[in-house]
N, C-alpha and C. Protein backbone atom coordinates (compact mmCIF):
# COMPACT_ATOMS: atom_id res chain seq x y z
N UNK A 1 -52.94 -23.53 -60.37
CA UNK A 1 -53.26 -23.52 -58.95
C UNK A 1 -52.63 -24.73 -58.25
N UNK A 2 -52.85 -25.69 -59.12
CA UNK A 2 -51.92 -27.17 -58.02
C UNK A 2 -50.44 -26.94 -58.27
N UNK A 3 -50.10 -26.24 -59.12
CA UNK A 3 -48.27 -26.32 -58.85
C UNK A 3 -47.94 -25.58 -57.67
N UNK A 4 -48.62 -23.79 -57.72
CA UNK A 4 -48.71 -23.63 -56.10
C UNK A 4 -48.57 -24.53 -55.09
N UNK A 5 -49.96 -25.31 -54.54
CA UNK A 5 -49.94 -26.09 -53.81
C UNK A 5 -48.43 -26.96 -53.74
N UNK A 6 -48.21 -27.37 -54.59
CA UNK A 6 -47.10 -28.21 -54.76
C UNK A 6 -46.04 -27.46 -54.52
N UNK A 7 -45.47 -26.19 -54.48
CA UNK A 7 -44.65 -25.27 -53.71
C UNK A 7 -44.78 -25.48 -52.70
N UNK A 8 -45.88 -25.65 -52.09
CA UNK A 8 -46.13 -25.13 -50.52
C UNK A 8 -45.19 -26.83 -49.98
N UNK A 9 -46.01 -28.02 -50.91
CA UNK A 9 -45.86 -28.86 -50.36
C UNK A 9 -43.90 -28.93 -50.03
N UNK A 10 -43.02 -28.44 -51.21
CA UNK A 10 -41.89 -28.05 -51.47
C UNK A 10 -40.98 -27.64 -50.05
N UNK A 11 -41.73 -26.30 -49.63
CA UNK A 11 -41.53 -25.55 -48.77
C UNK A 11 -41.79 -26.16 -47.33
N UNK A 12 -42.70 -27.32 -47.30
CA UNK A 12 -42.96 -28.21 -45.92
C UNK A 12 -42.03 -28.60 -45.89
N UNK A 13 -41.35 -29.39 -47.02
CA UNK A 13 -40.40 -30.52 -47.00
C UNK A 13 -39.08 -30.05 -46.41
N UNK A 14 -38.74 -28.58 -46.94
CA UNK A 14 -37.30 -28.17 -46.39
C UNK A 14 -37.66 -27.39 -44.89
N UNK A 15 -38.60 -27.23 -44.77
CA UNK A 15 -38.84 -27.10 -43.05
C UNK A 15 -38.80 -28.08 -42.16
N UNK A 16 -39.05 -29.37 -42.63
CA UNK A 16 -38.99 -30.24 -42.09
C UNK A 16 -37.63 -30.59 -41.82
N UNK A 17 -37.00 -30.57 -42.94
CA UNK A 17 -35.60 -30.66 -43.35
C UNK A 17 -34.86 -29.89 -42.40
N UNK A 18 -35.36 -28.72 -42.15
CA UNK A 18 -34.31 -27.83 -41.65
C UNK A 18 -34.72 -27.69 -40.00
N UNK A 19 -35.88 -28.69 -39.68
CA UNK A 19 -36.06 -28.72 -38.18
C UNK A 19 -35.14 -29.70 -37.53
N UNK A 20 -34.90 -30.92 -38.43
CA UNK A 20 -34.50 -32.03 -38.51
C UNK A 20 -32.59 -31.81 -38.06
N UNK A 21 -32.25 -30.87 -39.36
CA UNK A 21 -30.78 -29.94 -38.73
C UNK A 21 -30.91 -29.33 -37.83
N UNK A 22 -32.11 -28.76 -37.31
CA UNK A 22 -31.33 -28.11 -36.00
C UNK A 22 -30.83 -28.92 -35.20
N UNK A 23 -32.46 -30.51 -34.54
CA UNK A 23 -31.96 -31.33 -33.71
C UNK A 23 -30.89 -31.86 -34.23
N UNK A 24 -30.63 -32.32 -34.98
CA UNK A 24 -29.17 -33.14 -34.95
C UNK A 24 -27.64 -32.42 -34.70
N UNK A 25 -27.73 -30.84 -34.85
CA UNK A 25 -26.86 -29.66 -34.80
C UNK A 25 -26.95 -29.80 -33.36
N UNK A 26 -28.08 -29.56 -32.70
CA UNK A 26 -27.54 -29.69 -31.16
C UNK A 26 -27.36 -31.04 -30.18
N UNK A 27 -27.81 -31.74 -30.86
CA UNK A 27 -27.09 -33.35 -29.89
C UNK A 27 -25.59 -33.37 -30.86
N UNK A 28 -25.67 -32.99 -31.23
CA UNK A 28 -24.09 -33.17 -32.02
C UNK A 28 -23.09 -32.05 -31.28
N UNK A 29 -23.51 -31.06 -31.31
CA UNK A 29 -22.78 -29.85 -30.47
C UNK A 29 -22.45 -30.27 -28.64
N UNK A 30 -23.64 -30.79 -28.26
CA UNK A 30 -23.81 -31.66 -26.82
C UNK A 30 -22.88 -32.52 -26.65
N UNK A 31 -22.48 -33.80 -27.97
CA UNK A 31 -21.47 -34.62 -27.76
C UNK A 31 -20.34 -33.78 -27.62
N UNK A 32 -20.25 -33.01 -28.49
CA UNK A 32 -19.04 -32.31 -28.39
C UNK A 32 -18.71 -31.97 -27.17
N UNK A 33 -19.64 -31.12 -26.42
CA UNK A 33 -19.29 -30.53 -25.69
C UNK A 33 -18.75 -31.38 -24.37
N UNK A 34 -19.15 -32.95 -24.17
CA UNK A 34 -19.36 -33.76 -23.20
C UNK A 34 -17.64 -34.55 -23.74
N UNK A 35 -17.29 -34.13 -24.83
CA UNK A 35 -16.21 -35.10 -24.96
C UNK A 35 -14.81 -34.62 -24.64
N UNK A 36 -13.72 -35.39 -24.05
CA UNK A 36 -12.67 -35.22 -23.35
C UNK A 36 -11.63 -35.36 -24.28
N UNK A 37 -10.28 -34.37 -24.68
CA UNK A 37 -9.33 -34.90 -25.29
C UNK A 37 -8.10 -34.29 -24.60
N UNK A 38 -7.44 -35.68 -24.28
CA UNK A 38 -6.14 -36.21 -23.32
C UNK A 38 -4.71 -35.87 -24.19
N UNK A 39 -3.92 -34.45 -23.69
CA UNK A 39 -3.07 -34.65 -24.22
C UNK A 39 -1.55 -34.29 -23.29
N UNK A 40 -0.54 -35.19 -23.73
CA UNK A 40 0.37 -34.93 -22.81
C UNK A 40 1.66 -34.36 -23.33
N UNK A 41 3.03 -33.68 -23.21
CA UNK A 41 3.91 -33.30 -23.94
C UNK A 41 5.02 -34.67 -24.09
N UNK A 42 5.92 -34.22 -24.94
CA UNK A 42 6.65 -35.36 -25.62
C UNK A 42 7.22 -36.70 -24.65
N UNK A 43 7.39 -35.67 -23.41
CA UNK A 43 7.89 -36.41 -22.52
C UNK A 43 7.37 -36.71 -20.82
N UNK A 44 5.91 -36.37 -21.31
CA UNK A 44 4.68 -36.74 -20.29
C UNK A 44 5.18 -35.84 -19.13
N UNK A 45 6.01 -35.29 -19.03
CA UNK A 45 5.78 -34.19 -17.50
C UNK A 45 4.04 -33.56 -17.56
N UNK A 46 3.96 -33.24 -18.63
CA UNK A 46 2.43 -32.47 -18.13
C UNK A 46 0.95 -33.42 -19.05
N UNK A 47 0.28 -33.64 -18.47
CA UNK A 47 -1.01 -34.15 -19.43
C UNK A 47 -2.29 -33.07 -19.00
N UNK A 48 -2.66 -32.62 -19.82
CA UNK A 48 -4.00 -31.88 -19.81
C UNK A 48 -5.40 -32.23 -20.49
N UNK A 49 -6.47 -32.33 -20.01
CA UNK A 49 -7.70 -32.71 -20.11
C UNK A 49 -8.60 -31.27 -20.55
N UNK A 50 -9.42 -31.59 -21.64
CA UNK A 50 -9.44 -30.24 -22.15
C UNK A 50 -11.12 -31.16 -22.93
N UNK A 51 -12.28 -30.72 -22.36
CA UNK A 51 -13.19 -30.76 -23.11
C UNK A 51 -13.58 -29.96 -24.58
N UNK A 52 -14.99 -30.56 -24.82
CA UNK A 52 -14.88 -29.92 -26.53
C UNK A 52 -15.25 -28.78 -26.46
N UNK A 53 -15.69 -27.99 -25.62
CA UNK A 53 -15.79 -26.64 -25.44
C UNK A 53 -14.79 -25.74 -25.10
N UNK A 54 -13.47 -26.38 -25.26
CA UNK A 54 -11.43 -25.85 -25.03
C UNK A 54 -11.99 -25.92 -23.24
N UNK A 55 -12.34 -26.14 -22.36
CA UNK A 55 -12.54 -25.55 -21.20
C UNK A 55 -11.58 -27.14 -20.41
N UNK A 56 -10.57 -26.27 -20.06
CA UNK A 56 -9.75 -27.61 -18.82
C UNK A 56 -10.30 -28.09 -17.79
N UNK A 57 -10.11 -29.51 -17.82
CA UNK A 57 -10.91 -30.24 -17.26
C UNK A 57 -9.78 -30.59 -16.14
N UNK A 58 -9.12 -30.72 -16.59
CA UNK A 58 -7.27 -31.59 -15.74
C UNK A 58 -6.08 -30.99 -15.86
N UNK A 59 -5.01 -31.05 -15.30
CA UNK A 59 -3.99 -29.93 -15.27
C UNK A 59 -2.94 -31.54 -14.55
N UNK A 60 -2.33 -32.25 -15.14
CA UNK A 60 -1.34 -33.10 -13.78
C UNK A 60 -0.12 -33.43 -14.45
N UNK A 61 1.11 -32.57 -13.81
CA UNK A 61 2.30 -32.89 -13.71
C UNK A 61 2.92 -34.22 -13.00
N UNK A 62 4.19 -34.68 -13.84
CA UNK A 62 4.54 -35.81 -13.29
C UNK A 62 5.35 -35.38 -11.33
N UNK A 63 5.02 -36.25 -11.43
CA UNK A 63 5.81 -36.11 -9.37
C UNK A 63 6.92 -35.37 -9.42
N UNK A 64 7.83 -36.00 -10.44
CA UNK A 64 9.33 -35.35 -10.26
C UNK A 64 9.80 -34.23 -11.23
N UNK A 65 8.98 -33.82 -11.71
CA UNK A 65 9.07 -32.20 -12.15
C UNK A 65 9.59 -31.26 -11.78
N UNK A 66 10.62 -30.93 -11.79
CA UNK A 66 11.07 -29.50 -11.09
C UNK A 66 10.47 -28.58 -11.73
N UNK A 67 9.95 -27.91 -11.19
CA UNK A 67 9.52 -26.34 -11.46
C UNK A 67 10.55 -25.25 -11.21
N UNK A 68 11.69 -25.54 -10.85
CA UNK A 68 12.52 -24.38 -10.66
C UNK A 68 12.96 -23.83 -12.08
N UNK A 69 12.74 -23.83 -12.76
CA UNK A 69 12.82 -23.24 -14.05
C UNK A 69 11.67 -22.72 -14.97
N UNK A 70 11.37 -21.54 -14.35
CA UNK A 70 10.11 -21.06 -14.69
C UNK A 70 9.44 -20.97 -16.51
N UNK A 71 10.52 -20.72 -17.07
CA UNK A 71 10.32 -20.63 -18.72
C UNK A 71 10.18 -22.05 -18.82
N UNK A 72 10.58 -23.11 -18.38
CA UNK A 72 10.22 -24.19 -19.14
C UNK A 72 9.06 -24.38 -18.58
N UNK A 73 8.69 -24.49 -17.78
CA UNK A 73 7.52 -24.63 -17.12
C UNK A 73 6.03 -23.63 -18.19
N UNK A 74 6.74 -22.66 -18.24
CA UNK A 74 5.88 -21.78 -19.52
C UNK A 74 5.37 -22.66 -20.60
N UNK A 75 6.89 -22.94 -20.78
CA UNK A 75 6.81 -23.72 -22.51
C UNK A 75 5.95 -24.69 -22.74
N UNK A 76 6.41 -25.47 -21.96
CA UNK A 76 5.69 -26.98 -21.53
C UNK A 76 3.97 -26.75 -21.77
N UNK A 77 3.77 -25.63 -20.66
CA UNK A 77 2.19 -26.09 -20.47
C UNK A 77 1.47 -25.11 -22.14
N UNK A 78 2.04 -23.66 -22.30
CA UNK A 78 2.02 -23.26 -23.38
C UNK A 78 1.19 -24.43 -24.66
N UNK A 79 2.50 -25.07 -24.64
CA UNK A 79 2.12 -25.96 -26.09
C UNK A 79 1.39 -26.90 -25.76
N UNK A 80 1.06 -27.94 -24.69
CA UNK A 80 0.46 -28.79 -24.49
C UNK A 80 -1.17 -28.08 -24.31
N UNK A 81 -1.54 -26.97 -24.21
CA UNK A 81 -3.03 -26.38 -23.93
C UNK A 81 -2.96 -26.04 -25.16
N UNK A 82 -2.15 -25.55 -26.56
CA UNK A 82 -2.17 -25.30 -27.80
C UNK A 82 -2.55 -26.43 -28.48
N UNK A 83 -2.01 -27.67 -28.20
CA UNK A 83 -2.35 -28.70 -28.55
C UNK A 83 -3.49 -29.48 -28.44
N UNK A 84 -3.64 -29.52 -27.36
CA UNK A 84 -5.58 -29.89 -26.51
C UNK A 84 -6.19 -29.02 -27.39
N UNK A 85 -5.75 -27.82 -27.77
CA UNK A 85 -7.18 -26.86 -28.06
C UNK A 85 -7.32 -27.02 -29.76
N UNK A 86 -5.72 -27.97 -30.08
CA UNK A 86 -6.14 -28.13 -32.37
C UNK A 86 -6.63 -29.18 -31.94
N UNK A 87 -6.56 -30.21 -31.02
CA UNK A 87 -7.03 -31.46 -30.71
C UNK A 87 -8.27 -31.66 -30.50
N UNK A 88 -9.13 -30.40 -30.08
CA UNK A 88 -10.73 -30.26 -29.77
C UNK A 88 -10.95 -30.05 -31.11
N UNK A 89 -10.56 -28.77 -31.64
CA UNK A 89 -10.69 -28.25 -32.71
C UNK A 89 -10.99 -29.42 -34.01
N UNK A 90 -10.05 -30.23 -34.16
CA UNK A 90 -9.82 -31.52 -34.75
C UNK A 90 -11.44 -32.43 -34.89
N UNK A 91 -11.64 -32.71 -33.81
CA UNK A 91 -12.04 -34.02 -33.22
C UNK A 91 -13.64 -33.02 -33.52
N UNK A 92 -14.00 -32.06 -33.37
CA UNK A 92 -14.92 -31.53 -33.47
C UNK A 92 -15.40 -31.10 -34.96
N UNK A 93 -14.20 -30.82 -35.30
CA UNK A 93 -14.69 -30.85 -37.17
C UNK A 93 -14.58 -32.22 -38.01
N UNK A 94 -14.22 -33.16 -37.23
CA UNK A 94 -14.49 -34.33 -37.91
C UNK A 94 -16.12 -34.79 -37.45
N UNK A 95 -16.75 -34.47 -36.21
CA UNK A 95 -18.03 -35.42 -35.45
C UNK A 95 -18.97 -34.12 -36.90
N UNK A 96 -18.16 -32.91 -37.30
CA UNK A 96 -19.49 -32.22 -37.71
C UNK A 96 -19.19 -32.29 -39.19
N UNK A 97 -18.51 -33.32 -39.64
CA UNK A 97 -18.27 -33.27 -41.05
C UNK A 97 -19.37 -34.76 -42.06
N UNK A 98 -19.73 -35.16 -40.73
CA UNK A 98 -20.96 -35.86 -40.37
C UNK A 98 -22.17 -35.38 -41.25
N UNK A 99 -22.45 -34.30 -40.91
CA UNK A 99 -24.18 -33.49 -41.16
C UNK A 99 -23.07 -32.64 -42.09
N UNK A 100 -22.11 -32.57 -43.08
CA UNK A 100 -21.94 -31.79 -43.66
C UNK A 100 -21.77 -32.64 -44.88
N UNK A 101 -21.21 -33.65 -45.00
CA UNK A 101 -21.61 -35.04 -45.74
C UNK A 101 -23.10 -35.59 -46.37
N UNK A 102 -24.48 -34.89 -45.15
CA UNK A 102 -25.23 -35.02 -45.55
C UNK A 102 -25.58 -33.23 -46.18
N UNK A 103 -24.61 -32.56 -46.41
CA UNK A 103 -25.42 -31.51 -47.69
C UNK A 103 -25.94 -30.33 -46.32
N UNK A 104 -25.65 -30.37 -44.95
CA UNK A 104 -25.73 -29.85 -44.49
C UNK A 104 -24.87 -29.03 -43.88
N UNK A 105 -24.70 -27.54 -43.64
CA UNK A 105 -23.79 -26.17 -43.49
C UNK A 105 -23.61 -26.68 -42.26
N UNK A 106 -22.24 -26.78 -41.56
CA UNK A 106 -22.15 -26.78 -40.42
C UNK A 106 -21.90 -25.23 -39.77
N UNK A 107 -22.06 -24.29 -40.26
CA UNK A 107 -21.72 -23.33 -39.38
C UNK A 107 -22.93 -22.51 -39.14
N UNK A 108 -24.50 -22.89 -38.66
CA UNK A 108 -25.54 -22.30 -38.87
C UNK A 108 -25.28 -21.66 -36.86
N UNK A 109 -25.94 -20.82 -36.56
CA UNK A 109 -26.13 -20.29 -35.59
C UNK A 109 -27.08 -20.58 -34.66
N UNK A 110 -27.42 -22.40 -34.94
CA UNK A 110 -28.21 -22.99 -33.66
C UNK A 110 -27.50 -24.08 -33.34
């Protein structure tokens, strides 16, 4: 009968445990989401601002940019929003490799 008990007590412990991951899963998801990553192409015509949720924050071309060349203009912003978005991607699996270090799944659904 007391090893029961001592299950139960078992079963507190990883509830506790696993209340403990949620909060830290969502102030951790929150930073994410609040954090900014600045990226510009090789030769700074374009810099884009791209929070941790991929959602653009900033869009600013240099002054003397010609736009009369519509494909480069493609290209340019193309890769620089490809880049912001491995750059979130990045920066976000490192803040959650954090709670995964501690033995905890980062891909739970809270």
């Amino acid at each position: 009968m007391l090893k029961g008990l001592g299950g139960m007590g078992d079963m507190m412990g990883l509830m506790k445990q696993a209340q403990k991951m949620k909060k830290d899963m969502k102030k951790l998801k929150k930073e994410i989401s609040k954090t900014n990553i600045t990226v510009s192409d090789s030769n700074n015509i374009l810099t884009v601002v791209m929070n941790g949720d991929h959602i653009l924050q900033k869009i600013n071309f240099t002054d003397d940019f010609d736009f009369s060349d519509s494909k480069k203009v493609e290209l340019i912003v193309k890769d620089v929003i490809n880049q912001a978005s491995k750059e979130v991607d990045k920066m976000s699996s490192d803040k959650m490799s954090v709670l995964s270090k501690q033995g905890l799944p980062t891909d739970l659904p809270f």
